[in-house]
PDB file of N, CA and C in Angstrom:
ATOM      1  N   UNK A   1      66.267  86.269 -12.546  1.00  0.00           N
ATOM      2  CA  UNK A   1      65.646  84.963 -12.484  1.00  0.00           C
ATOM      3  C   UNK A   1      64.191  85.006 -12.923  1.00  0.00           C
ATOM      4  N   UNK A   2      63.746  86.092 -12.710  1.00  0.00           N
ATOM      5  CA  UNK A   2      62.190  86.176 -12.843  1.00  0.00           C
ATOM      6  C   UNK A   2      62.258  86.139 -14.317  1.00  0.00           C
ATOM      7  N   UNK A   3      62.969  86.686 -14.980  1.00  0.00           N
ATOM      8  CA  UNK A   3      62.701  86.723 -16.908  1.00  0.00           C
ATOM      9  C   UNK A   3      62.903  85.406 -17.209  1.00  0.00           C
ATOM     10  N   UNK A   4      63.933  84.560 -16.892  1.00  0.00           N
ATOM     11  CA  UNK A   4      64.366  83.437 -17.272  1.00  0.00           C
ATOM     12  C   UNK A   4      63.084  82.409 -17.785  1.00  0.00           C
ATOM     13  N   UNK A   5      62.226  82.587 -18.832  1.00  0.00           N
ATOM     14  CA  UNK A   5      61.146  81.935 -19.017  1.00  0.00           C
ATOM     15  C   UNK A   5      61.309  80.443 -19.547  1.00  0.00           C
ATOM     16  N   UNK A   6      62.839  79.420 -19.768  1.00  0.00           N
ATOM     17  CA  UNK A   6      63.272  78.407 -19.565  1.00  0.00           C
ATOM     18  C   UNK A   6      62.433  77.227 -19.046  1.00  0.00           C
ATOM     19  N   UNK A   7      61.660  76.095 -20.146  1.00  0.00           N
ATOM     20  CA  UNK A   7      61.168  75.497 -18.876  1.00  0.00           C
ATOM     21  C   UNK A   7      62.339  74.338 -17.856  1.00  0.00           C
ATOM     22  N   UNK A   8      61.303  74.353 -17.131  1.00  0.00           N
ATOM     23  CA  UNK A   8      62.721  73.540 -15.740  1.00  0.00           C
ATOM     24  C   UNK A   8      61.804  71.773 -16.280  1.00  0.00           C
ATOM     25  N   UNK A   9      62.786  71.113 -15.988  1.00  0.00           N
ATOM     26  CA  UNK A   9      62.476  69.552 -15.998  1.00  0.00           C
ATOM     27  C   UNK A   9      61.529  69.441 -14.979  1.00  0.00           C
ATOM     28  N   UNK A  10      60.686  68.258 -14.914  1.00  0.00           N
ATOM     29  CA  UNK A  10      59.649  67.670 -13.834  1.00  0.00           C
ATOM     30  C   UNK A  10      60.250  67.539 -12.256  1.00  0.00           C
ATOM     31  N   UNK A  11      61.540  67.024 -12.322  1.00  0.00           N
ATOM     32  CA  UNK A  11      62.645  66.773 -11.048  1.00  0.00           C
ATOM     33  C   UNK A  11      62.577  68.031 -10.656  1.00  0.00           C
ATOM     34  N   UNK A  12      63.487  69.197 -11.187  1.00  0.00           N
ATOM     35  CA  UNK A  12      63.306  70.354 -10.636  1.00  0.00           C
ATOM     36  C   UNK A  12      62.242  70.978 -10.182  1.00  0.00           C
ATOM     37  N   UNK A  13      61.273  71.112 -10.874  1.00  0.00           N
ATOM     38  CA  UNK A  13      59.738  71.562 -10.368  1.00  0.00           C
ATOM     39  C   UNK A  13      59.704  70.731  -9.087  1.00  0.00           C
ATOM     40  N   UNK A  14      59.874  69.185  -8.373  1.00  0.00           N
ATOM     41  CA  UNK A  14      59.577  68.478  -7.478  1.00  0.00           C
ATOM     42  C   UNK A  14      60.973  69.085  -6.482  1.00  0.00           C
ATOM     43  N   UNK A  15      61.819  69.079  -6.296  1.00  0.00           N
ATOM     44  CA  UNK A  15      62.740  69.757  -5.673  1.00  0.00           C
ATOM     45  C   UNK A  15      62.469  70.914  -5.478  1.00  0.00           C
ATOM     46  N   UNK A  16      62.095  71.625  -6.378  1.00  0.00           N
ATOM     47  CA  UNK A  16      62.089  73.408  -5.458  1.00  0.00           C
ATOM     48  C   UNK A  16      60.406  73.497  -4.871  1.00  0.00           C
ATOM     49  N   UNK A  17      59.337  72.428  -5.498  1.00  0.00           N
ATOM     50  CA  UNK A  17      58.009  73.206  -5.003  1.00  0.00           C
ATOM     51  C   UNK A  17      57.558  72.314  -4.089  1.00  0.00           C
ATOM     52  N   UNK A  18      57.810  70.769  -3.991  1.00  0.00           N
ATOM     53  CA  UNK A  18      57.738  70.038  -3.571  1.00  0.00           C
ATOM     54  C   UNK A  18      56.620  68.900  -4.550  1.00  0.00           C
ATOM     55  N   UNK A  19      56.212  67.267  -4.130  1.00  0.00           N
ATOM     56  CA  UNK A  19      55.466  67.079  -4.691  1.00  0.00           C
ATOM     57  C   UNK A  19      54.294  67.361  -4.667  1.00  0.00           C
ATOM     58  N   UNK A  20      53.915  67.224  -5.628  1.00  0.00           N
ATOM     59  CA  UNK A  20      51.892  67.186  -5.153  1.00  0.00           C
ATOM     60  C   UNK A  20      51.611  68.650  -5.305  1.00  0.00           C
ATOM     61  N   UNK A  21      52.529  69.976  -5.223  1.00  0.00           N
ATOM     62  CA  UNK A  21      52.596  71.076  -4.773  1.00  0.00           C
ATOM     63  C   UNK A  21      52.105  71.991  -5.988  1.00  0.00           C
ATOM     64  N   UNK A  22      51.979  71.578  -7.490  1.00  0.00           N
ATOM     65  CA  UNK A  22      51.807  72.075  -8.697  1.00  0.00           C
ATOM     66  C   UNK A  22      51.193  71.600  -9.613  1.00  0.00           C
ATOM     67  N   UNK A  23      50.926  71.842  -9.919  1.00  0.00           N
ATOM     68  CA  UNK A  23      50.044  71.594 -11.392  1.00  0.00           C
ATOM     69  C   UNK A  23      50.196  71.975 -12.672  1.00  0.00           C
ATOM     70  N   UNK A  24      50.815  71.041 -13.614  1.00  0.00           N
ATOM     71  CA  UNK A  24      50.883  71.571 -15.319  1.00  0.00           C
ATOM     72  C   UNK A  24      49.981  71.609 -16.119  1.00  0.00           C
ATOM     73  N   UNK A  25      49.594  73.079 -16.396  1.00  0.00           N
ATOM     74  CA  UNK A  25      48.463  72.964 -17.202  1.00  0.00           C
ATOM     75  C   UNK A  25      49.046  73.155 -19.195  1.00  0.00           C
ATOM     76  N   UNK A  26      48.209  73.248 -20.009  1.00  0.00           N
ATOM     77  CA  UNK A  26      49.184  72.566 -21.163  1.00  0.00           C
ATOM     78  C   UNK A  26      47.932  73.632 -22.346  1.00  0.00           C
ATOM     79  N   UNK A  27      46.626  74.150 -21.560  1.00  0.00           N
ATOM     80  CA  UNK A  27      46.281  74.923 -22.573  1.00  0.00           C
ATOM     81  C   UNK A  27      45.425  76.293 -21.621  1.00  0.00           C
ATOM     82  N   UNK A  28      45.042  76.896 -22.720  1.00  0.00           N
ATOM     83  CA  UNK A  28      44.075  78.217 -21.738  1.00  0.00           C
ATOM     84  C   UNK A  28      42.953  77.685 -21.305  1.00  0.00           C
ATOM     85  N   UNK A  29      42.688  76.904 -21.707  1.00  0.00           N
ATOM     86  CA  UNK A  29      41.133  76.452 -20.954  1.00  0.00           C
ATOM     87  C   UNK A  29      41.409  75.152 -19.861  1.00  0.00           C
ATOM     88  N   UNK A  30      42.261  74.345 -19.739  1.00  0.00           N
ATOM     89  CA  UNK A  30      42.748  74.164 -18.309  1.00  0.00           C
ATOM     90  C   UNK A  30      43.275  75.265 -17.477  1.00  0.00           C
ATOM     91  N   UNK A  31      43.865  76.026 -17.798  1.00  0.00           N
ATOM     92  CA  UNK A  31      44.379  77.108 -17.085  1.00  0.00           C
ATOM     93  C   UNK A  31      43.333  77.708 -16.047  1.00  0.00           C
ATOM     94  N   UNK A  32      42.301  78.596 -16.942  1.00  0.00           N
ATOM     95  CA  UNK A  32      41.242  78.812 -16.556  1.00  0.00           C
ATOM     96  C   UNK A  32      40.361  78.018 -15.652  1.00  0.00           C
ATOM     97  N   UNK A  33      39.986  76.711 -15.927  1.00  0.00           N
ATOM     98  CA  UNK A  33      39.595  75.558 -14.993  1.00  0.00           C
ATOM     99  C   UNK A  33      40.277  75.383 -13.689  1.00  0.00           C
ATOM    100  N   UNK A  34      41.675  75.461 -13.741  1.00  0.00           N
ATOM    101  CA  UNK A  34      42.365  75.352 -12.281  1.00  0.00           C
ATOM    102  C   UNK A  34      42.232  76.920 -11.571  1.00  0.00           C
ATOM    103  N   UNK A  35      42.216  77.514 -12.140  1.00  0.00           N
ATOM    104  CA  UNK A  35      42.242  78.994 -11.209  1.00  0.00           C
ATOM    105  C   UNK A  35      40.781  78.953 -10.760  1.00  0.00           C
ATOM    106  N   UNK A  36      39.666  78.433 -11.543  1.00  0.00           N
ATOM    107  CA  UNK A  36      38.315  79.301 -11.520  1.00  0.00           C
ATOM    108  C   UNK A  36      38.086  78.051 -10.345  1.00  0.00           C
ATOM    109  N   UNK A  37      38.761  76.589  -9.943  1.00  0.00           N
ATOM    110  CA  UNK A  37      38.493  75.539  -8.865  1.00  0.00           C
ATOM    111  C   UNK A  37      39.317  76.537  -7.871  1.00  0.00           C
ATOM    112  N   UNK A  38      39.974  76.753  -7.725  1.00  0.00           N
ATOM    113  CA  UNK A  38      41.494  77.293  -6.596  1.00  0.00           C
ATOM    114  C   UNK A  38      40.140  78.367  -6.077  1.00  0.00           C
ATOM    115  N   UNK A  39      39.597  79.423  -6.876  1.00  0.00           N
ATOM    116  CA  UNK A  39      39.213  80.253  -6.426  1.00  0.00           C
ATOM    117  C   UNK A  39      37.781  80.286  -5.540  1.00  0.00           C
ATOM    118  N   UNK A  40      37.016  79.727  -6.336  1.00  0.00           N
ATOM    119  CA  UNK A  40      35.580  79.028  -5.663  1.00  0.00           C
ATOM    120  C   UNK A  40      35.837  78.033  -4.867  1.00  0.00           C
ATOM    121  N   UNK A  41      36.280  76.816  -5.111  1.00  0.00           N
ATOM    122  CA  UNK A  41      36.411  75.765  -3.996  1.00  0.00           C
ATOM    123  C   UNK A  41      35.468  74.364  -5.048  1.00  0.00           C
ATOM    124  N   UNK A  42      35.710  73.729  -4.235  1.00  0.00           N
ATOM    125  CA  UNK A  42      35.026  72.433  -4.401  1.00  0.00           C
ATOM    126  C   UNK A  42      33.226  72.441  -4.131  1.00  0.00           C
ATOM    127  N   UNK A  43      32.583  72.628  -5.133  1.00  0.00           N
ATOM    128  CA  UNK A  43      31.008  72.491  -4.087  1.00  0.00           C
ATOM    129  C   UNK A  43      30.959  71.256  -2.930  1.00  0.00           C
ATOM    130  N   UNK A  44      30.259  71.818  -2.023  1.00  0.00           N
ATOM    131  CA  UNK A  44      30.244  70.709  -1.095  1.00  0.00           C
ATOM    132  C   UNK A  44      28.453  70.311  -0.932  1.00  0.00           C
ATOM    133  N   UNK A  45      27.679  71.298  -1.440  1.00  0.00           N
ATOM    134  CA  UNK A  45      26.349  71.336  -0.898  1.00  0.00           C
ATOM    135  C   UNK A  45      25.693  69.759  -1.294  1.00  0.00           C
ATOM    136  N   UNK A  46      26.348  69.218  -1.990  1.00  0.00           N
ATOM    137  CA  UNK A  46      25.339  67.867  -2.048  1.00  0.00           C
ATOM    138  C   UNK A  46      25.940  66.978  -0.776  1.00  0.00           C
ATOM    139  N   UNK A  47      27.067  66.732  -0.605  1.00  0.00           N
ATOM    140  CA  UNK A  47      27.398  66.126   0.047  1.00  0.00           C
ATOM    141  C   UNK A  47      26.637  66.474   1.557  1.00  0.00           C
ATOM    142  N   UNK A  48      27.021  67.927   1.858  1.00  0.00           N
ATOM    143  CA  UNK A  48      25.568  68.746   2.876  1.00  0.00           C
ATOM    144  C   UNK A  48      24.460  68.284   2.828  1.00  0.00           C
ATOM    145  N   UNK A  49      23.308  68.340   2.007  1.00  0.00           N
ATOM    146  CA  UNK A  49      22.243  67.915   2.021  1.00  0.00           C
ATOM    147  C   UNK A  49      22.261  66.186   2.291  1.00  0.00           C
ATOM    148  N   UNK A  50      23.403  65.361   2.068  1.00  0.00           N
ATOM    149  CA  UNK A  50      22.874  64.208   2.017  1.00  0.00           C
ATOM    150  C   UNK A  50      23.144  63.969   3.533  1.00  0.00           C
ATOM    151  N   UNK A  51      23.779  64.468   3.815  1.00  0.00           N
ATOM    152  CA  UNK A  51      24.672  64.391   5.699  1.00  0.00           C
ATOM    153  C   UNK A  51      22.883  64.599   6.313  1.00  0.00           C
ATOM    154  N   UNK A  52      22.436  66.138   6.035  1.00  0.00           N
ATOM    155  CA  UNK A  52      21.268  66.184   6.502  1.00  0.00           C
ATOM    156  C   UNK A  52      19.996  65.155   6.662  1.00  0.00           C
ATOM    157  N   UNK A  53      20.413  64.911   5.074  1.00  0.00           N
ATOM    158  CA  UNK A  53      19.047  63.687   5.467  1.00  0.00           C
ATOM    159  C   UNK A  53      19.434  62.550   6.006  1.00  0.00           C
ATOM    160  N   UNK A  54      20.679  61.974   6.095  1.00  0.00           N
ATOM    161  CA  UNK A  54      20.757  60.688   6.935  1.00  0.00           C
ATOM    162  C   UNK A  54      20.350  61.319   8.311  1.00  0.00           C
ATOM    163  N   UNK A  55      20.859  62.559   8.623  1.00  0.00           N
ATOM    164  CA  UNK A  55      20.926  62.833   9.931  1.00  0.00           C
ATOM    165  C   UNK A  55      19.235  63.087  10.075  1.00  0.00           C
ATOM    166  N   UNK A  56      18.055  63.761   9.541  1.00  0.00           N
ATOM    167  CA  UNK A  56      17.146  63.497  10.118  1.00  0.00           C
ATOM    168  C   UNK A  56      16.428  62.248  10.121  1.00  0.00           C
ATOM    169  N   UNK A  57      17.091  61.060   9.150  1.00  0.00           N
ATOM    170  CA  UNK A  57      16.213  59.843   9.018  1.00  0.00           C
ATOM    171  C   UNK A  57      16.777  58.724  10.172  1.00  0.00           C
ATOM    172  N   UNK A  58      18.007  59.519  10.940  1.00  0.00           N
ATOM    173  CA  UNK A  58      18.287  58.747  11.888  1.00  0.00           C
ATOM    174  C   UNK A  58      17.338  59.626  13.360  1.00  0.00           C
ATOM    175  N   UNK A  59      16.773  60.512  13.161  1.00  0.00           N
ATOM    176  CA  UNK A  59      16.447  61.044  14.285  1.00  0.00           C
ATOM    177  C   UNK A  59      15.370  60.414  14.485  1.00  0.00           C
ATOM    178  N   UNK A  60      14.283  60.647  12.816  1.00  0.00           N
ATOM    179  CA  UNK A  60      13.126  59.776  12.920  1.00  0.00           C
ATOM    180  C   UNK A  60      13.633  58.799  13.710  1.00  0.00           C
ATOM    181  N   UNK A  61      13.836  57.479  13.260  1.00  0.00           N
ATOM    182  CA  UNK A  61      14.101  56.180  13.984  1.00  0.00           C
ATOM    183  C   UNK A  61      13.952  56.183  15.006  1.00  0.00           C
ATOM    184  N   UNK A  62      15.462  57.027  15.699  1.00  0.00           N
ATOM    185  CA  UNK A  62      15.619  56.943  17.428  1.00  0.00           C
ATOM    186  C   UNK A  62      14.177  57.109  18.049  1.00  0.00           C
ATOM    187  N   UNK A  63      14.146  58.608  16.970  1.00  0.00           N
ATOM    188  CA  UNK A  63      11.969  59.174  18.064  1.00  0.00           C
ATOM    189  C   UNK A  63      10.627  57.908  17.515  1.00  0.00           C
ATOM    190  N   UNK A  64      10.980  57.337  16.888  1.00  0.00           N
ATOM    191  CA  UNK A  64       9.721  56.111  16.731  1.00  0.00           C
ATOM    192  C   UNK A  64       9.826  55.133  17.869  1.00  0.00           C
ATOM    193  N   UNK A  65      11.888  54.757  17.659  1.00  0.00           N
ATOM    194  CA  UNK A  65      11.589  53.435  18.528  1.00  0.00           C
ATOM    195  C   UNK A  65      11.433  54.009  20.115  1.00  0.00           C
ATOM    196  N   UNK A  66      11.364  55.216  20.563  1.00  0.00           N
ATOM    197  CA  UNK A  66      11.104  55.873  21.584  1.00  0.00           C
ATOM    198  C   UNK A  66       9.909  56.295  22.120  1.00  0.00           C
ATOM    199  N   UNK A  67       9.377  56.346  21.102  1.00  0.00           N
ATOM    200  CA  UNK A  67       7.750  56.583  20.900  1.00  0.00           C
ATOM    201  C   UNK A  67       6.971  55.178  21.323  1.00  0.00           C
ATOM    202  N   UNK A  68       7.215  54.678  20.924  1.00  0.00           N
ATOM    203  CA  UNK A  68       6.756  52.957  20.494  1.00  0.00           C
ATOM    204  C   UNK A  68       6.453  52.544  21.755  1.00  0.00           C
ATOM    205  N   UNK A  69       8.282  52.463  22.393  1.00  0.00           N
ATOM    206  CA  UNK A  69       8.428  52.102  24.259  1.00  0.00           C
ATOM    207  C   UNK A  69       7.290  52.527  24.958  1.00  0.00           C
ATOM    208  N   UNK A  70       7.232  54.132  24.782  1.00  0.00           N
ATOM    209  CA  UNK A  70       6.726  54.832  26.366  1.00  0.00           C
ATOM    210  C   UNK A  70       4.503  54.797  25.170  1.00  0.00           C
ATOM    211  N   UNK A  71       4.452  54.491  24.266  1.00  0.00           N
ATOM    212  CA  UNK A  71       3.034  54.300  24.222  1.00  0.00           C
ATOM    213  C   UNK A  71       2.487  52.952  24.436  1.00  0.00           C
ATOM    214  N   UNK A  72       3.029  51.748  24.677  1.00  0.00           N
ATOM    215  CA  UNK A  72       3.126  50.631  25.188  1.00  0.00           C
ATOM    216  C   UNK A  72       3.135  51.030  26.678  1.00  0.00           C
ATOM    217  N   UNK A  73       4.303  51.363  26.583  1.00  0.00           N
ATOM    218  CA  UNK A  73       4.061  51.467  28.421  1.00  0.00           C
ATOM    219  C   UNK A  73       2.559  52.417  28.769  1.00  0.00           C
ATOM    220  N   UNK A  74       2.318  53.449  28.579  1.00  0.00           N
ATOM    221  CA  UNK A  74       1.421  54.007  28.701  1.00  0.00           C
ATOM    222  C   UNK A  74      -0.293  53.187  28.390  1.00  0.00           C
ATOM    223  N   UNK A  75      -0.430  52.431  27.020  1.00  0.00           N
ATOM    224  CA  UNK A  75      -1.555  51.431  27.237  1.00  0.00           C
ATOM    225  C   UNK A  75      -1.314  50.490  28.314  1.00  0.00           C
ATOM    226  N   UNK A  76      -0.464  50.228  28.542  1.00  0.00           N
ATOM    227  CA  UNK A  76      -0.030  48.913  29.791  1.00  0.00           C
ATOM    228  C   UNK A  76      -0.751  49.593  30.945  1.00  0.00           C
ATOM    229  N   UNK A  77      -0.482  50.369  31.076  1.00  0.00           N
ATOM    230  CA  UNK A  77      -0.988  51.427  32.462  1.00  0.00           C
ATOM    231  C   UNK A  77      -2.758  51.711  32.175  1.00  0.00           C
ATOM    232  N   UNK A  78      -2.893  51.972  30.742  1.00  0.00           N
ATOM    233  CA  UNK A  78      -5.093  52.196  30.832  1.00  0.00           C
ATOM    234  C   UNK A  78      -5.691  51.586  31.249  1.00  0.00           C
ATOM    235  N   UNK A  79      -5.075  50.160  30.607  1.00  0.00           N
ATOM    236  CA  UNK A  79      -6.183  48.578  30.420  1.00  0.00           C
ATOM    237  C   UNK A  79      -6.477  48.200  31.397  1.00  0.00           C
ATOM    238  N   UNK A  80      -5.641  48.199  32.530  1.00  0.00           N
ATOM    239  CA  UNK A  80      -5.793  47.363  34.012  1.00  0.00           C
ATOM    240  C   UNK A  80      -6.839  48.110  34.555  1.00  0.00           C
ATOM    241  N   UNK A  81      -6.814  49.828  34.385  1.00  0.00           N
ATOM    242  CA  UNK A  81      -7.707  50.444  34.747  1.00  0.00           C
ATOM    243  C   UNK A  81      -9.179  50.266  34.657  1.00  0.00           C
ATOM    244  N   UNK A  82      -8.856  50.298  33.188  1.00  0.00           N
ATOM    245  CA  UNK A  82     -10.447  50.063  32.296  1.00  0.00           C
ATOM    246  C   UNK A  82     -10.993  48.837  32.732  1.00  0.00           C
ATOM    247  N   UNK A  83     -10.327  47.791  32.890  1.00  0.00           N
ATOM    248  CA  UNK A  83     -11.323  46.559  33.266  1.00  0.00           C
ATOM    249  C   UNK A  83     -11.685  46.380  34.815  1.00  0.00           C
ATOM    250  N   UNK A  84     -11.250  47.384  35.314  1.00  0.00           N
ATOM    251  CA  UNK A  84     -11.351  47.240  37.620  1.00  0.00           C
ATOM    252  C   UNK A  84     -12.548  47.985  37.167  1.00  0.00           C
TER     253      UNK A  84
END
């Protein structure tokens, strides 16, 4: 079976590998392209960096509007002082 270099119809390929499960490549330089993705992976680092910066531009925020509260509260507390 292994010599049998025969190609099989699209149906067959979906019956024995399942769908979704393969990929026809049609020259050497797709070939190359799918092995050299399979092997490295997908970059992810931008998608990383952008996660990061929402995530510190949401931290800012939270620590401003937190900031904001307790230095209000804190002048609230001088002034009464300052004028007795």
């Amino acid at each position: 079976r292994e010599s049998d270099l025969t190609p099989l119809p699209d149906t067959e390929l979906e019956t024995r590998l399942g769908k979704d499960r393969y990929r026809i490549v049609r020259s050497i330089e797709e070939l190359d392209r799918t092995v050299r993705t399979g092997r490295i992976g997908v970059e992810a680092l931008p998608e990383f960096f952008t996660l990061l910066v929402l995530f510190f531009v949401g931290e800012l925020a939270l620590s401003n509007l937190f900031y904001r509260e307790d230095q209000q509260d804190h002048a609230s507390q001088i002034r009464p002082k300052a004028a007795a």
